[in-house]
N, C-alpha and C. Protein backbone atom coordinates (compact mmCIF):
# COMPACT_ATOMS: atom_id res chain seq x y z
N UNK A 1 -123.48 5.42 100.89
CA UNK A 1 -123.22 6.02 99.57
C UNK A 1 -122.95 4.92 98.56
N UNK A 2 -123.93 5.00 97.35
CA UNK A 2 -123.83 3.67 96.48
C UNK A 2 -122.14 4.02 95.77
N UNK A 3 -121.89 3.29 94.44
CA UNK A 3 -120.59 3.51 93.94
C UNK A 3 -120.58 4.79 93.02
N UNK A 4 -122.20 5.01 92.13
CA UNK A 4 -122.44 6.24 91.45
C UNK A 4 -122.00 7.26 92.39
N UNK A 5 -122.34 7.34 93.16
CA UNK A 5 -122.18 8.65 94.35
C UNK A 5 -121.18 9.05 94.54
N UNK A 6 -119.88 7.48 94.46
CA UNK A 6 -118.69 7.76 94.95
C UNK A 6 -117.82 7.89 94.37
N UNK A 7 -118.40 8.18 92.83
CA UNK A 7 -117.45 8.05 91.56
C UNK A 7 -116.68 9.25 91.34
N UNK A 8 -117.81 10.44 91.47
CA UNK A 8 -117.28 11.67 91.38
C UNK A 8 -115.79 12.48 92.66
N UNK A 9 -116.13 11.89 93.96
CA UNK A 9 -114.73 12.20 94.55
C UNK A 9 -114.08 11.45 93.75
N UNK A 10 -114.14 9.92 93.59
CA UNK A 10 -112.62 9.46 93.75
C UNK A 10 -112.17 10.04 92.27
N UNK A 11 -113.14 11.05 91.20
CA UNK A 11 -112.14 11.95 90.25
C UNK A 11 -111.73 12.84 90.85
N UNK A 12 -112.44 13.84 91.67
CA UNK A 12 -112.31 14.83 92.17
C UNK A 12 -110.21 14.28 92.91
N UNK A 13 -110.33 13.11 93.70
CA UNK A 13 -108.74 12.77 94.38
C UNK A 13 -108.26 12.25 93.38
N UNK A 14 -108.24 12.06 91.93
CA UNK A 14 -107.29 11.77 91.70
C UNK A 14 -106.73 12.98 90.75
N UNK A 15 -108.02 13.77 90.69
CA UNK A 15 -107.29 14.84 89.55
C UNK A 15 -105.70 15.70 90.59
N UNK A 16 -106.74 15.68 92.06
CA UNK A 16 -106.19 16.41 93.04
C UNK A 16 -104.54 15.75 93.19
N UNK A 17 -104.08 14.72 93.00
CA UNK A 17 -102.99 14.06 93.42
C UNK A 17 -102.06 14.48 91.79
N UNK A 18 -102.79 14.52 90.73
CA UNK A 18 -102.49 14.65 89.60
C UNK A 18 -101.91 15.80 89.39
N UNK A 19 -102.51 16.88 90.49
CA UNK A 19 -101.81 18.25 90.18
C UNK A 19 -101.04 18.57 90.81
N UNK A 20 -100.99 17.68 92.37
CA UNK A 20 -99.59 17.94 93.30
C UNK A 20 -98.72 17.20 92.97
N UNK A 21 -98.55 15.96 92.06
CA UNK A 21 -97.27 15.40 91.67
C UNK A 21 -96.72 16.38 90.35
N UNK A 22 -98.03 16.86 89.49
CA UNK A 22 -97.09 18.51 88.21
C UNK A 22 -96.51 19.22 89.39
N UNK A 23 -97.26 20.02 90.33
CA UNK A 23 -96.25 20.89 91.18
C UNK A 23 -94.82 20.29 91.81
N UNK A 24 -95.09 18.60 92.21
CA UNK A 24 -93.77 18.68 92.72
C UNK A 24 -92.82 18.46 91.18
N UNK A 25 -93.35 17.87 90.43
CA UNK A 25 -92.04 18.29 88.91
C UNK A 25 -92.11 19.64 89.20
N UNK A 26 -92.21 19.96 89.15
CA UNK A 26 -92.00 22.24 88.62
C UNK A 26 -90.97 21.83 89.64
N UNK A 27 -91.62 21.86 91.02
CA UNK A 27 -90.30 22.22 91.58
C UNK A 27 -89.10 21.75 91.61
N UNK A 28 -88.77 20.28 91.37
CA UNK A 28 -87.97 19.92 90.62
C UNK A 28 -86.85 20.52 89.81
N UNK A 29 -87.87 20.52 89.00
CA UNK A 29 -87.03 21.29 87.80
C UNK A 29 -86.61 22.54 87.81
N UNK A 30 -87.50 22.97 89.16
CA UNK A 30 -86.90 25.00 89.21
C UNK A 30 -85.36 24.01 90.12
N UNK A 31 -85.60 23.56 91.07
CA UNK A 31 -84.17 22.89 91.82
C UNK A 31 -83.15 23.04 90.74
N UNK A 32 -83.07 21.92 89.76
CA UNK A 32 -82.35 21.79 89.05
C UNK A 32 -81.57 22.80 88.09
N UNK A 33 -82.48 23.64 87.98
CA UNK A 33 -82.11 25.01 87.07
C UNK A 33 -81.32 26.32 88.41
N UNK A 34 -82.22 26.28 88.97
CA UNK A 34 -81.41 26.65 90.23
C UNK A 34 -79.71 26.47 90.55
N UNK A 35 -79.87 25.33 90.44
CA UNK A 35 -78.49 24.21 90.63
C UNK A 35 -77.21 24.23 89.29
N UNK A 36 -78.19 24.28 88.72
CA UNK A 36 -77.08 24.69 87.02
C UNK A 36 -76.59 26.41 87.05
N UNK A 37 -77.56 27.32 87.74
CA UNK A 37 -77.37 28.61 87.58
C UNK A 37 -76.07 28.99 88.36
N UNK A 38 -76.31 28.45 89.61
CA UNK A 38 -75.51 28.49 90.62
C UNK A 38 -73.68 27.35 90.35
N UNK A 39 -73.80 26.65 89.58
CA UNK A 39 -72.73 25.47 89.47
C UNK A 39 -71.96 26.73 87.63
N UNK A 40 -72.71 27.33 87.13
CA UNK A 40 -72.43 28.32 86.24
C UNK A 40 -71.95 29.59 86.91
N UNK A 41 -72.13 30.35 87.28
CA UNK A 41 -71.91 31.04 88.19
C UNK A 41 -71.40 31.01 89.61
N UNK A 42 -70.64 29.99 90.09
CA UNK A 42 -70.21 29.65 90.93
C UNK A 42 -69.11 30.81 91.81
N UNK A 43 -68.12 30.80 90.75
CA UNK A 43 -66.55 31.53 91.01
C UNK A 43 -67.03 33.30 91.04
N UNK A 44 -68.13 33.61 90.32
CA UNK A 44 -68.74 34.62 90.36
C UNK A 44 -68.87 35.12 91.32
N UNK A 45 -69.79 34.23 92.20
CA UNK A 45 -70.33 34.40 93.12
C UNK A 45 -69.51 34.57 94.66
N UNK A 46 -68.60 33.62 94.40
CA UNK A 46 -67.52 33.59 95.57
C UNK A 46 -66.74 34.49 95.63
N UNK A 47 -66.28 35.06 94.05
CA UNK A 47 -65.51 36.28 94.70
C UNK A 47 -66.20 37.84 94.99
N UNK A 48 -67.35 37.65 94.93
CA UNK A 48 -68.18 38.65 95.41
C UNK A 48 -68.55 38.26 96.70
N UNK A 49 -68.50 37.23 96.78
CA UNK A 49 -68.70 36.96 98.61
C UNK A 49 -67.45 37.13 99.48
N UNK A 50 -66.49 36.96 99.14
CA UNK A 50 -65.24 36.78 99.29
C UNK A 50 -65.24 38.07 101.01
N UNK A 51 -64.78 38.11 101.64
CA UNK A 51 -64.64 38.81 102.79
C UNK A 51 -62.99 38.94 103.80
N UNK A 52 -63.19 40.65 103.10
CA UNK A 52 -61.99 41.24 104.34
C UNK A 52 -61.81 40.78 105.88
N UNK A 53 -61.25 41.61 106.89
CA UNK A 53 -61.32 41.05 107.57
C UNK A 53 -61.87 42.36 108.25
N UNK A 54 -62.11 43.61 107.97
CA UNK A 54 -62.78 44.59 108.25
C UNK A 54 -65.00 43.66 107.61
N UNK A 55 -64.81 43.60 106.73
CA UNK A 55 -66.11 42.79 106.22
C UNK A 55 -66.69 41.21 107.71
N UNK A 56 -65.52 40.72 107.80
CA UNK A 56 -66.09 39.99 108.34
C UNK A 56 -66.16 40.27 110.27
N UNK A 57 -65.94 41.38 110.45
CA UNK A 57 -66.42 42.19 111.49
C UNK A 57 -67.47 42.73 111.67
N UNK A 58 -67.73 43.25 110.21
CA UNK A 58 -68.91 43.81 110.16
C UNK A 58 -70.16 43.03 110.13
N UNK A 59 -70.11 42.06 109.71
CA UNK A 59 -71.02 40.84 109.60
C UNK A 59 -72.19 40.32 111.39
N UNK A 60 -71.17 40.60 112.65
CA UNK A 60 -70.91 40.52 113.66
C UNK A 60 -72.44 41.82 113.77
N UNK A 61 -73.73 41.73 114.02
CA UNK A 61 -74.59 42.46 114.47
C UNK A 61 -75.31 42.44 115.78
N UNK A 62 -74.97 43.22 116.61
CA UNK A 62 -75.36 42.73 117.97
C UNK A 62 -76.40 43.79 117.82
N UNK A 63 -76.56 44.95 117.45
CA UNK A 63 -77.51 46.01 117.57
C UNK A 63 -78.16 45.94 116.06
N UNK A 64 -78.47 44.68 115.53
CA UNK A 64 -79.44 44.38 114.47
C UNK A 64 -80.80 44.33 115.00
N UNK A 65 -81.85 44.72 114.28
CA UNK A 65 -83.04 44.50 114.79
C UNK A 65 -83.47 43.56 114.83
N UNK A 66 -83.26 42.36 114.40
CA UNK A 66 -83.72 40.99 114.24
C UNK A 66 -83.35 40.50 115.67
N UNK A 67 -81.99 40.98 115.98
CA UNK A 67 -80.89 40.63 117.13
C UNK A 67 -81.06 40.81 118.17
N UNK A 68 -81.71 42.42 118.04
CA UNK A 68 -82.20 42.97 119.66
C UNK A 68 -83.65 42.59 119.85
N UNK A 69 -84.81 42.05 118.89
CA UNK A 69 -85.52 41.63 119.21
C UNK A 69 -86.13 40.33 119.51
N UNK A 70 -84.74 39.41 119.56
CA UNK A 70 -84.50 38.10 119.60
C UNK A 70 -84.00 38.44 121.15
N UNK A 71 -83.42 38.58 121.48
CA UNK A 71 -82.68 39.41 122.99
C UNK A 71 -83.75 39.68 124.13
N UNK A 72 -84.65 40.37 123.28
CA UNK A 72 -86.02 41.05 124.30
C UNK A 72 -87.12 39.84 124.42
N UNK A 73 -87.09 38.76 123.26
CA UNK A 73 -88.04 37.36 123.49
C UNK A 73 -87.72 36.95 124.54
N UNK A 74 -86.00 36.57 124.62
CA UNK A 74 -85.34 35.49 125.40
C UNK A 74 -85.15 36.09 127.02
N UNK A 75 -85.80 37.61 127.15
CA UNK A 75 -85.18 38.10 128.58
C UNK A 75 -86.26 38.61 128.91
N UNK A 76 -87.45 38.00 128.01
CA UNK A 76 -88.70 39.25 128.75
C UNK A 76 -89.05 38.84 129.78
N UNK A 77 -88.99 37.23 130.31
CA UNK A 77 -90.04 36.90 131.39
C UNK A 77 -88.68 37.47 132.84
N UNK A 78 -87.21 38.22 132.35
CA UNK A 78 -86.56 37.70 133.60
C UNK A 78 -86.73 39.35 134.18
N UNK A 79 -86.72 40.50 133.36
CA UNK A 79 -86.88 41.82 133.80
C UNK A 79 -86.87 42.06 135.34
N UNK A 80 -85.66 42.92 135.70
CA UNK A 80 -84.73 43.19 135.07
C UNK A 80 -83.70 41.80 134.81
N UNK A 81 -82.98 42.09 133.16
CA UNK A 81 -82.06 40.81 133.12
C UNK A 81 -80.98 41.54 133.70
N UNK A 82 -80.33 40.75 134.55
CA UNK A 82 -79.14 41.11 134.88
C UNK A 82 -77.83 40.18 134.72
N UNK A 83 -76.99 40.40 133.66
CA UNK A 83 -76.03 40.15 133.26
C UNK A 83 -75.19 38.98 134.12
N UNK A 84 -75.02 39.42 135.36
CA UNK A 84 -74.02 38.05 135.95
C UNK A 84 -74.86 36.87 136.60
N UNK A 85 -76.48 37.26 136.73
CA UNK A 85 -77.19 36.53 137.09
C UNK A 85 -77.73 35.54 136.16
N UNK A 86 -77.95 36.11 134.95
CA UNK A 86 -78.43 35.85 134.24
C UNK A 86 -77.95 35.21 132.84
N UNK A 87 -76.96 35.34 132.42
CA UNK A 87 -76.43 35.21 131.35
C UNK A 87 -76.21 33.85 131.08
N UNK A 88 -75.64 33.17 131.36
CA UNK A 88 -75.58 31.58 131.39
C UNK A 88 -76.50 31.00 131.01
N UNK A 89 -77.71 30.70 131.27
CA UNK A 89 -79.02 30.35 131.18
C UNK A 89 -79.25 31.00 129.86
N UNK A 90 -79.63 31.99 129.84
CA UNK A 90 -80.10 32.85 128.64
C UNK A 90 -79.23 32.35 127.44
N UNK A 91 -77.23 31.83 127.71
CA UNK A 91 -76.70 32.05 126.43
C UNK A 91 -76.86 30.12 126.02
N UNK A 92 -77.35 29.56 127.15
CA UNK A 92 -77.96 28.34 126.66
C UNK A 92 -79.23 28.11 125.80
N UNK A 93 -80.25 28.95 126.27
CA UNK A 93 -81.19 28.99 125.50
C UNK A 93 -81.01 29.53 124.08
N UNK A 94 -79.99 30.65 123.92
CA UNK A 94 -79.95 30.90 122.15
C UNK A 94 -79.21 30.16 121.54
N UNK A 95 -78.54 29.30 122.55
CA UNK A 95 -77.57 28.24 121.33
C UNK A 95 -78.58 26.83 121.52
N UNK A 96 -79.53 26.74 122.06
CA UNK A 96 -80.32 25.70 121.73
C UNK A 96 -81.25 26.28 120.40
N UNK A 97 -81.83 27.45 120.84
CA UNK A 97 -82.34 28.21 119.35
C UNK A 97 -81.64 28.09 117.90
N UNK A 98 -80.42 28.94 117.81
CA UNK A 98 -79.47 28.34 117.13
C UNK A 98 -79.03 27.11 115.88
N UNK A 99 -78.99 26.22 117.16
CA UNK A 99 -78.61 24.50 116.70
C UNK A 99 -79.90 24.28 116.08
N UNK A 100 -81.49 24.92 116.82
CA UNK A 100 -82.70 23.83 116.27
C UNK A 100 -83.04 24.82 115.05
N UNK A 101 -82.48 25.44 114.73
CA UNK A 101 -82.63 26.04 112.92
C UNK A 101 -81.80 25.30 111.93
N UNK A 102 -82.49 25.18 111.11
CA UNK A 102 -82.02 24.28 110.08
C UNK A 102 -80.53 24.44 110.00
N UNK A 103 -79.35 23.26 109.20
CA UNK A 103 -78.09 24.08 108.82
C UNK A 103 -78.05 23.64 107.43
N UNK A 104 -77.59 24.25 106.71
CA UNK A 104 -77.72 24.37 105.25
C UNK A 104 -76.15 24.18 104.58
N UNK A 105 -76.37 22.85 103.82
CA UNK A 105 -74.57 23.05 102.98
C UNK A 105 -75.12 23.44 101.77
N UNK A 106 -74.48 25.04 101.48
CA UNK A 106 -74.60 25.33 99.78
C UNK A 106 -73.64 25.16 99.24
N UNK A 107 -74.05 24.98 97.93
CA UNK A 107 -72.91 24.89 96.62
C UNK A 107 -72.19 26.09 96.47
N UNK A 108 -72.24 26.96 97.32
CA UNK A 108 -71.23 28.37 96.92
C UNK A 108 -71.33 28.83 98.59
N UNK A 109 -69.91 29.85 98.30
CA UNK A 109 -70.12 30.53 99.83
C UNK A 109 -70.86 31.66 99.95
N UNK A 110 -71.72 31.73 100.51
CA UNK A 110 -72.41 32.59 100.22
C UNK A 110 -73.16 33.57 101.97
N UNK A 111 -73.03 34.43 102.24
CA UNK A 111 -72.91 35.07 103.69
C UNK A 111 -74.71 35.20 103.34
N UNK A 112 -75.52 35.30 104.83
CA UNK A 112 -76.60 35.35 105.19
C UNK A 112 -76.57 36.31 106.29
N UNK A 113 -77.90 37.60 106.23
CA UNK A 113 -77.66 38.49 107.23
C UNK A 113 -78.73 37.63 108.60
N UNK A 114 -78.56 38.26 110.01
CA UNK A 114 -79.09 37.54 110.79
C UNK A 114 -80.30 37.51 110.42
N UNK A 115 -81.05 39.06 109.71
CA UNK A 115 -82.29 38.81 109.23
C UNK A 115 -82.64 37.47 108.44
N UNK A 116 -81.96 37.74 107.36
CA UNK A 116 -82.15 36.74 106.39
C UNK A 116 -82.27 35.24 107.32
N UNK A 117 -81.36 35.02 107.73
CA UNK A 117 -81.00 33.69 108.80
C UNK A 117 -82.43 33.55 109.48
N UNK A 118 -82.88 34.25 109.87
CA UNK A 118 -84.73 34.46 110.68
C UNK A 118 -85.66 33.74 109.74
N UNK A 119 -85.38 34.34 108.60
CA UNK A 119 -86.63 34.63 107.55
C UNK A 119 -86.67 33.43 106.97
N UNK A 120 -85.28 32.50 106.61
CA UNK A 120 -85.09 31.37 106.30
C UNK A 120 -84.82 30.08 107.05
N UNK A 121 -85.24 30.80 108.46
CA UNK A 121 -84.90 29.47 109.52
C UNK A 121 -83.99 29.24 109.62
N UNK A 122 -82.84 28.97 108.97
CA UNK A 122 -81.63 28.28 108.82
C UNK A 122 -80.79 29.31 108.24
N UNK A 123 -79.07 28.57 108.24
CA UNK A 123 -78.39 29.00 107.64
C UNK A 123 -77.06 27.99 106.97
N UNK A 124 -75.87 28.64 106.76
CA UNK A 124 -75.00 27.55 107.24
C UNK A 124 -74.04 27.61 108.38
N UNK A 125 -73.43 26.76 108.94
CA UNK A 125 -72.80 27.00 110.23
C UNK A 125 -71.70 28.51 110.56
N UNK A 126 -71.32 28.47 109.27
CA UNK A 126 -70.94 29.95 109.58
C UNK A 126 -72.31 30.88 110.08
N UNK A 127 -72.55 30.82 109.08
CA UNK A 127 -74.31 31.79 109.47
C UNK A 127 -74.90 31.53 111.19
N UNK A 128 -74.53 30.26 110.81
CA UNK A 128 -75.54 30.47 112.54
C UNK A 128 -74.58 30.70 114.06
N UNK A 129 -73.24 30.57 113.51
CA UNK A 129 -72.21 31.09 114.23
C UNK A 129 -72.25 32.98 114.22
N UNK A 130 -72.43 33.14 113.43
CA UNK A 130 -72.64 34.58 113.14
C UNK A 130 -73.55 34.82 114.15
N UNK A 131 -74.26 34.36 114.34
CA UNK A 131 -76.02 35.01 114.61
C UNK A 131 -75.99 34.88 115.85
N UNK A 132 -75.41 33.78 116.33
CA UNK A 132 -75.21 33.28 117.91
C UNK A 132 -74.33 34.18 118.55
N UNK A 133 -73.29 34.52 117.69
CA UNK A 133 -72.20 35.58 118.29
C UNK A 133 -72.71 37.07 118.82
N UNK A 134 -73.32 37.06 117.88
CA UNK A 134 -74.49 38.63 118.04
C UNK A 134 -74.83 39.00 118.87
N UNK A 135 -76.23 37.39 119.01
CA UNK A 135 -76.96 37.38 119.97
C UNK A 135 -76.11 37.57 121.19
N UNK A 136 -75.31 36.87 121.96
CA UNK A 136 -74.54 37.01 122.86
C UNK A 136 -73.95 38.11 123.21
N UNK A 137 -73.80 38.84 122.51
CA UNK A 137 -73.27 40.81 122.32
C UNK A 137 -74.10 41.44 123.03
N UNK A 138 -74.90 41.24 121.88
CA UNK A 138 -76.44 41.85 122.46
C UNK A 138 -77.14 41.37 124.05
N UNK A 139 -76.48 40.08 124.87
CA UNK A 139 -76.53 39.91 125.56
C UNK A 139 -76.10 40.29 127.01
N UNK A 140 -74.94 41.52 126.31
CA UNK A 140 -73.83 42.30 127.15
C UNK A 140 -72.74 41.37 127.34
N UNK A 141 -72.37 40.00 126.67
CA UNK A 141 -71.05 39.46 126.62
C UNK A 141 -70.28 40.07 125.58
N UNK A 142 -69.11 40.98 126.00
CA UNK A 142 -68.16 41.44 124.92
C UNK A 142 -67.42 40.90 124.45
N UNK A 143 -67.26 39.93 125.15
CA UNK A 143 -65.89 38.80 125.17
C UNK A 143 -66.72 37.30 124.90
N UNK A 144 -67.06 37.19 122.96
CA UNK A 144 -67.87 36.75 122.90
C UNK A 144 -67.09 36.81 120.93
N UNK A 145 -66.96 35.33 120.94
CA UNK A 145 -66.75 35.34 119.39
C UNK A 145 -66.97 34.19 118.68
N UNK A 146 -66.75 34.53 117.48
CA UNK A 146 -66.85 33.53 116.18
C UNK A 146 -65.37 33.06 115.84
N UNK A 147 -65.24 31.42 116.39
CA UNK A 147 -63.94 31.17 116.19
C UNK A 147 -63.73 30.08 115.19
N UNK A 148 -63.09 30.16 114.52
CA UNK A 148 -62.81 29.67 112.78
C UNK A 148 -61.88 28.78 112.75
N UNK A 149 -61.49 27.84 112.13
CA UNK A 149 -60.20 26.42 111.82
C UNK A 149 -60.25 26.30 110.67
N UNK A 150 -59.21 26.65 109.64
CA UNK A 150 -58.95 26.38 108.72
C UNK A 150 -57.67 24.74 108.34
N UNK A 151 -58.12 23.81 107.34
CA UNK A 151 -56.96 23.22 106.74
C UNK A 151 -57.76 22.62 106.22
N UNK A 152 -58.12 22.59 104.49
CA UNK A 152 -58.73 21.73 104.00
C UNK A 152 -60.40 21.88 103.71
N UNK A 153 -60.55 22.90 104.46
CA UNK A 153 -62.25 22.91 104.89
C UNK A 153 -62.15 23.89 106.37
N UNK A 154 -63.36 23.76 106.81
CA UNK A 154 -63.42 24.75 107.84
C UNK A 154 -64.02 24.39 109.18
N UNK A 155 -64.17 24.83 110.24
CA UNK A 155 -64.53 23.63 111.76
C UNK A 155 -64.76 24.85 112.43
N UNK A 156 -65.85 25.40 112.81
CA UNK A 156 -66.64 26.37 113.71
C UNK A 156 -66.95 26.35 114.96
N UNK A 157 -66.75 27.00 116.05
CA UNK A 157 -67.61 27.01 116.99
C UNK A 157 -67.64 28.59 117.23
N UNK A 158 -68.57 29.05 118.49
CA UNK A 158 -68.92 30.19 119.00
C UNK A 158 -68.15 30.12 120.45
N UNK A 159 -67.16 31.36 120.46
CA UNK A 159 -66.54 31.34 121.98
C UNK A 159 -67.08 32.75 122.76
N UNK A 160 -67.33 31.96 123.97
CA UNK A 160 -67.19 33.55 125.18
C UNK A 160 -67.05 33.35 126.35
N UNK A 161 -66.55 33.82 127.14
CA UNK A 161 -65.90 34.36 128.74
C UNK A 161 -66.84 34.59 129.31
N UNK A 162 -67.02 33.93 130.54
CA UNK A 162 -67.43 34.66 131.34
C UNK A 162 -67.63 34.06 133.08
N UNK A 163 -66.61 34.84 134.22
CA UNK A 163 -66.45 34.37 135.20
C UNK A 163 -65.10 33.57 134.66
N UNK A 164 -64.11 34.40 134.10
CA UNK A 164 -63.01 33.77 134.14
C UNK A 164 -62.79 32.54 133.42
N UNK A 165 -63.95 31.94 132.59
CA UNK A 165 -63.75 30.39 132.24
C UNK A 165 -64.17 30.46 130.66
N UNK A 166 -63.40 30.12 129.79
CA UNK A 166 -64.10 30.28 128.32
C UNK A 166 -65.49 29.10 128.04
N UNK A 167 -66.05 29.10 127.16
CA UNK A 167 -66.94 27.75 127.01
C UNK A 167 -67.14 28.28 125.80
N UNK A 168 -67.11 26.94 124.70
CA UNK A 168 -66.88 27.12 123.23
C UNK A 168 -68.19 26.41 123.11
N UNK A 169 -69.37 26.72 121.70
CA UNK A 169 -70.57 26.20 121.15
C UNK A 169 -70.49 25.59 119.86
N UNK A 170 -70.92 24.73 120.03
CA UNK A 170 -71.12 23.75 118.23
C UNK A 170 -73.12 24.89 118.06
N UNK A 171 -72.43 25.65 116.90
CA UNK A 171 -73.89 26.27 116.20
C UNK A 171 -74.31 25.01 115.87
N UNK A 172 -74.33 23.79 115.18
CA UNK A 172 -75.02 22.95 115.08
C UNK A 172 -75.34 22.01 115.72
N UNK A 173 -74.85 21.60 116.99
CA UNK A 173 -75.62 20.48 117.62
C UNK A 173 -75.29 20.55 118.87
N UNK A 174 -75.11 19.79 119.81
CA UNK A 174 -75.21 19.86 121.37
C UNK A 174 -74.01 20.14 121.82
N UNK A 175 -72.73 19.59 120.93
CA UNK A 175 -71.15 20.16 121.72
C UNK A 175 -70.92 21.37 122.07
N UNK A 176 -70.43 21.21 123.24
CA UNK A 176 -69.96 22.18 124.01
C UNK A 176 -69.07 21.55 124.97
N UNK A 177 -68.07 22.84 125.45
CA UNK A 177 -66.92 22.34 125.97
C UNK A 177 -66.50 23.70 126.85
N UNK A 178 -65.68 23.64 128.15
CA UNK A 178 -65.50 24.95 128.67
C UNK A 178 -64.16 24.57 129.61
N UNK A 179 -63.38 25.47 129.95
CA UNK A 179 -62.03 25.65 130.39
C UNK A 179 -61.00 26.81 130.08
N UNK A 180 -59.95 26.50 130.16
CA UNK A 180 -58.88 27.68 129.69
C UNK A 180 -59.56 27.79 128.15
N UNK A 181 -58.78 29.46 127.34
CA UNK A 181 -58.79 29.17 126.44
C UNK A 181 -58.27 27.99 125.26
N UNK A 182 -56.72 28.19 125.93
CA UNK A 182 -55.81 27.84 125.34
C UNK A 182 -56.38 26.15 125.13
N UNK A 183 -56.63 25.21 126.36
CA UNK A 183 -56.92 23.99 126.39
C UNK A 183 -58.33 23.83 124.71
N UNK A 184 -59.27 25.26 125.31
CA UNK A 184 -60.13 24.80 124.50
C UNK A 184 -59.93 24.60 122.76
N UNK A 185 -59.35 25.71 122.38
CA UNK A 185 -58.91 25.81 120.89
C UNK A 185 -57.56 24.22 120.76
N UNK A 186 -57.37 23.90 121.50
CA UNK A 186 -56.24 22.42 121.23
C UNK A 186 -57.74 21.44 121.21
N UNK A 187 -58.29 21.55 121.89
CA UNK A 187 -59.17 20.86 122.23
C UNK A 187 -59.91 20.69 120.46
N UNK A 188 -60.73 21.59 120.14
CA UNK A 188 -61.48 21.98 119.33
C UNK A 188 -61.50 21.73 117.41
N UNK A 189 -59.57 22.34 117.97
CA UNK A 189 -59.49 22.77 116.63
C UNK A 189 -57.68 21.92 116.53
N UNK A 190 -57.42 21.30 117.36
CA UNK A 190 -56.42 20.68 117.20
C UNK A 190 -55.92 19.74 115.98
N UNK A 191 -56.34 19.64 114.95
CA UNK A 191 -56.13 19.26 113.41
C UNK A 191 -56.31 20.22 112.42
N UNK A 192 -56.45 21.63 112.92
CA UNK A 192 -56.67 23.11 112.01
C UNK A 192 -55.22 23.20 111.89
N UNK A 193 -55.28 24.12 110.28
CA UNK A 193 -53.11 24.79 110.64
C UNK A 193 -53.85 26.19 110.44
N UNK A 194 -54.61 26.87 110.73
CA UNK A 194 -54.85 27.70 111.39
C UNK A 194 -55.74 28.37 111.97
N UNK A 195 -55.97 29.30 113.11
CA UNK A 195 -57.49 29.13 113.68
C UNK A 195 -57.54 30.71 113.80
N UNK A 196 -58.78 31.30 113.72
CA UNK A 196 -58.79 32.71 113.94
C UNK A 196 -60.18 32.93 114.81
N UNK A 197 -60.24 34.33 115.26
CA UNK A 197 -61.68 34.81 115.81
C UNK A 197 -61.57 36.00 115.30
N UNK A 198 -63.07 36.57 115.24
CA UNK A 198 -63.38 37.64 115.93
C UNK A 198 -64.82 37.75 115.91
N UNK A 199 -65.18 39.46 116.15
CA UNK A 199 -66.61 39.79 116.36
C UNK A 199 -66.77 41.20 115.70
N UNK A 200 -68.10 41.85 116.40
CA UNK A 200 -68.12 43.09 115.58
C UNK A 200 -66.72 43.80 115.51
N UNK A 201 -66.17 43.86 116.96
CA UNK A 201 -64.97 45.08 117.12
C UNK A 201 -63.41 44.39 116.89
N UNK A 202 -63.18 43.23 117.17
CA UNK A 202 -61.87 42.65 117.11
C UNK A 202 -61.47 41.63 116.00
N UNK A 203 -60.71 40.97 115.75
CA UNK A 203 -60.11 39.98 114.53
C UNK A 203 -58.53 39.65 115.15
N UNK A 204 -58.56 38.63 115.27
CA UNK A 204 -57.19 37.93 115.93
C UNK A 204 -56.68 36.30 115.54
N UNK A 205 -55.46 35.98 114.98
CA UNK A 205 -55.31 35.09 115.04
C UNK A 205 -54.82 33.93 115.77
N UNK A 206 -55.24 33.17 116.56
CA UNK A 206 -55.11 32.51 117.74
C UNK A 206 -53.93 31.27 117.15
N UNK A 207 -53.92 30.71 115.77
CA UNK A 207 -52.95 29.57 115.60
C UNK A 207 -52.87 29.83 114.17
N UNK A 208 -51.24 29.92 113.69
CA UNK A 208 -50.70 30.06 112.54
C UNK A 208 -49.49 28.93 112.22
N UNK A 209 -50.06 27.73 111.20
CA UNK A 209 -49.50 26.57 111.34
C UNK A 209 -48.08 27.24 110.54
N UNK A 210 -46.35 26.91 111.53
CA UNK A 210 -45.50 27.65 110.09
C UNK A 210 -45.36 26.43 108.85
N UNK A 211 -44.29 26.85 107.90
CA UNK A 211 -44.32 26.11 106.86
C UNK A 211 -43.72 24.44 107.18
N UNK A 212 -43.09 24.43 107.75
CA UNK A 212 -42.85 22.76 108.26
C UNK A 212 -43.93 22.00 108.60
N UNK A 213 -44.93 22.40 109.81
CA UNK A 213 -46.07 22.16 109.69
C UNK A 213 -47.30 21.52 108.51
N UNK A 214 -47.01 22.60 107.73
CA UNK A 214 -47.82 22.75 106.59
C UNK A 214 -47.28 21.44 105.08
């Protein structure tokens, strides 16, 4: 191909590069406006997110459809799943699922349903603590929660029982840890002044730092 020949792509690539660097400005700039909407509306937003403790039970979907059909992926090849055989394995595989979805820090607090959490890959660690907790419900672990550390900020993992032994999950990355309860939450959350759980049906507070403490 002489250079006449080859004149016309190399317009054809550069118009082409010309219009994916305008698209990445747009998006840009939608970011940024995004980012101002949200940094404007901030306090708005939080106290509409804001959550009871009846709300944050409800949050807890084990019989979501996203949930039970995440459940039926992870157990189709074992039919029948059976619960004491099975469960261990299975609640490794959704907290590897879990962890390998994106985790997201937003500028506001803002709750994600498990759907949503699907649809967007990701969430934030609350969110994917949520979703993991579910899943595990839906797994037939009842004794199965979302356990919280407050002082300053917030420190997550996913707890559940089973065979007598607790074992606590980092929604975001490979930690994990298992023993008594009691060891595990010192373990975990031992710089929290206070730590709570629950799930769809329960809400309990496991550590209430008093005011000397504090």
């Amino acid at each position: 191909m002489g250079i006449k020949e080859f004149i016309p792509f190399l317009k054809e690539e550069q118009t082409s590069v010309k219009e994916k660097r305008d698209e990445l400005r747009s998006c840009q700039d939608k970011l940024r406006m995004y980012e101002l909407i949200l940094g404007r509306y901030k306090d708005i937003i939080e106290q509409r997110e804001s959550k009871t403790v009846t709300d944050l039970k409800a949050l807890v979907k084990p019989n979501d459809e996203v949930v039970v059909r995440k459940r039926a992926e992870m157990t189709e090849k074992l039919r029948p799943y059976l619960f004491e055989q099975h469960f261990l394995g299975v609640a490794e595989e959704a907290h590897k699922f879990v962890k390998s979805i994106r985790t997201y820090v937003l500028p506001v607090d803002f709750w994600l349903s498990p759907k949503e959490v699907l649809e967007l890959r990701g969430g934030d660690p609350m969110d994917k603590a949520i979703f993991l907790c579910s899943l595990l419900i839906a797994l037939e672990n009842l004794d199965s929660y979302v356990v919280a550390g407050t002082n300053k900020g917030i420190k997550i993992a996913v707890g559940f029982k089973f065979n007598n032994e607790w074992h606590f999950l980092d929604p975001v990355s490979d930690q994990r840890i298992k023993g008594q309860k009691e060891e595990l939450v010192q373990k975990w959350f031992g710089d929290m002044s206070r730590v709570y759980e629950f799930n769809d049906k329960e809400y309990s507070v496991l550590k209430e730092a008093n005011e000397e403490e504090m």
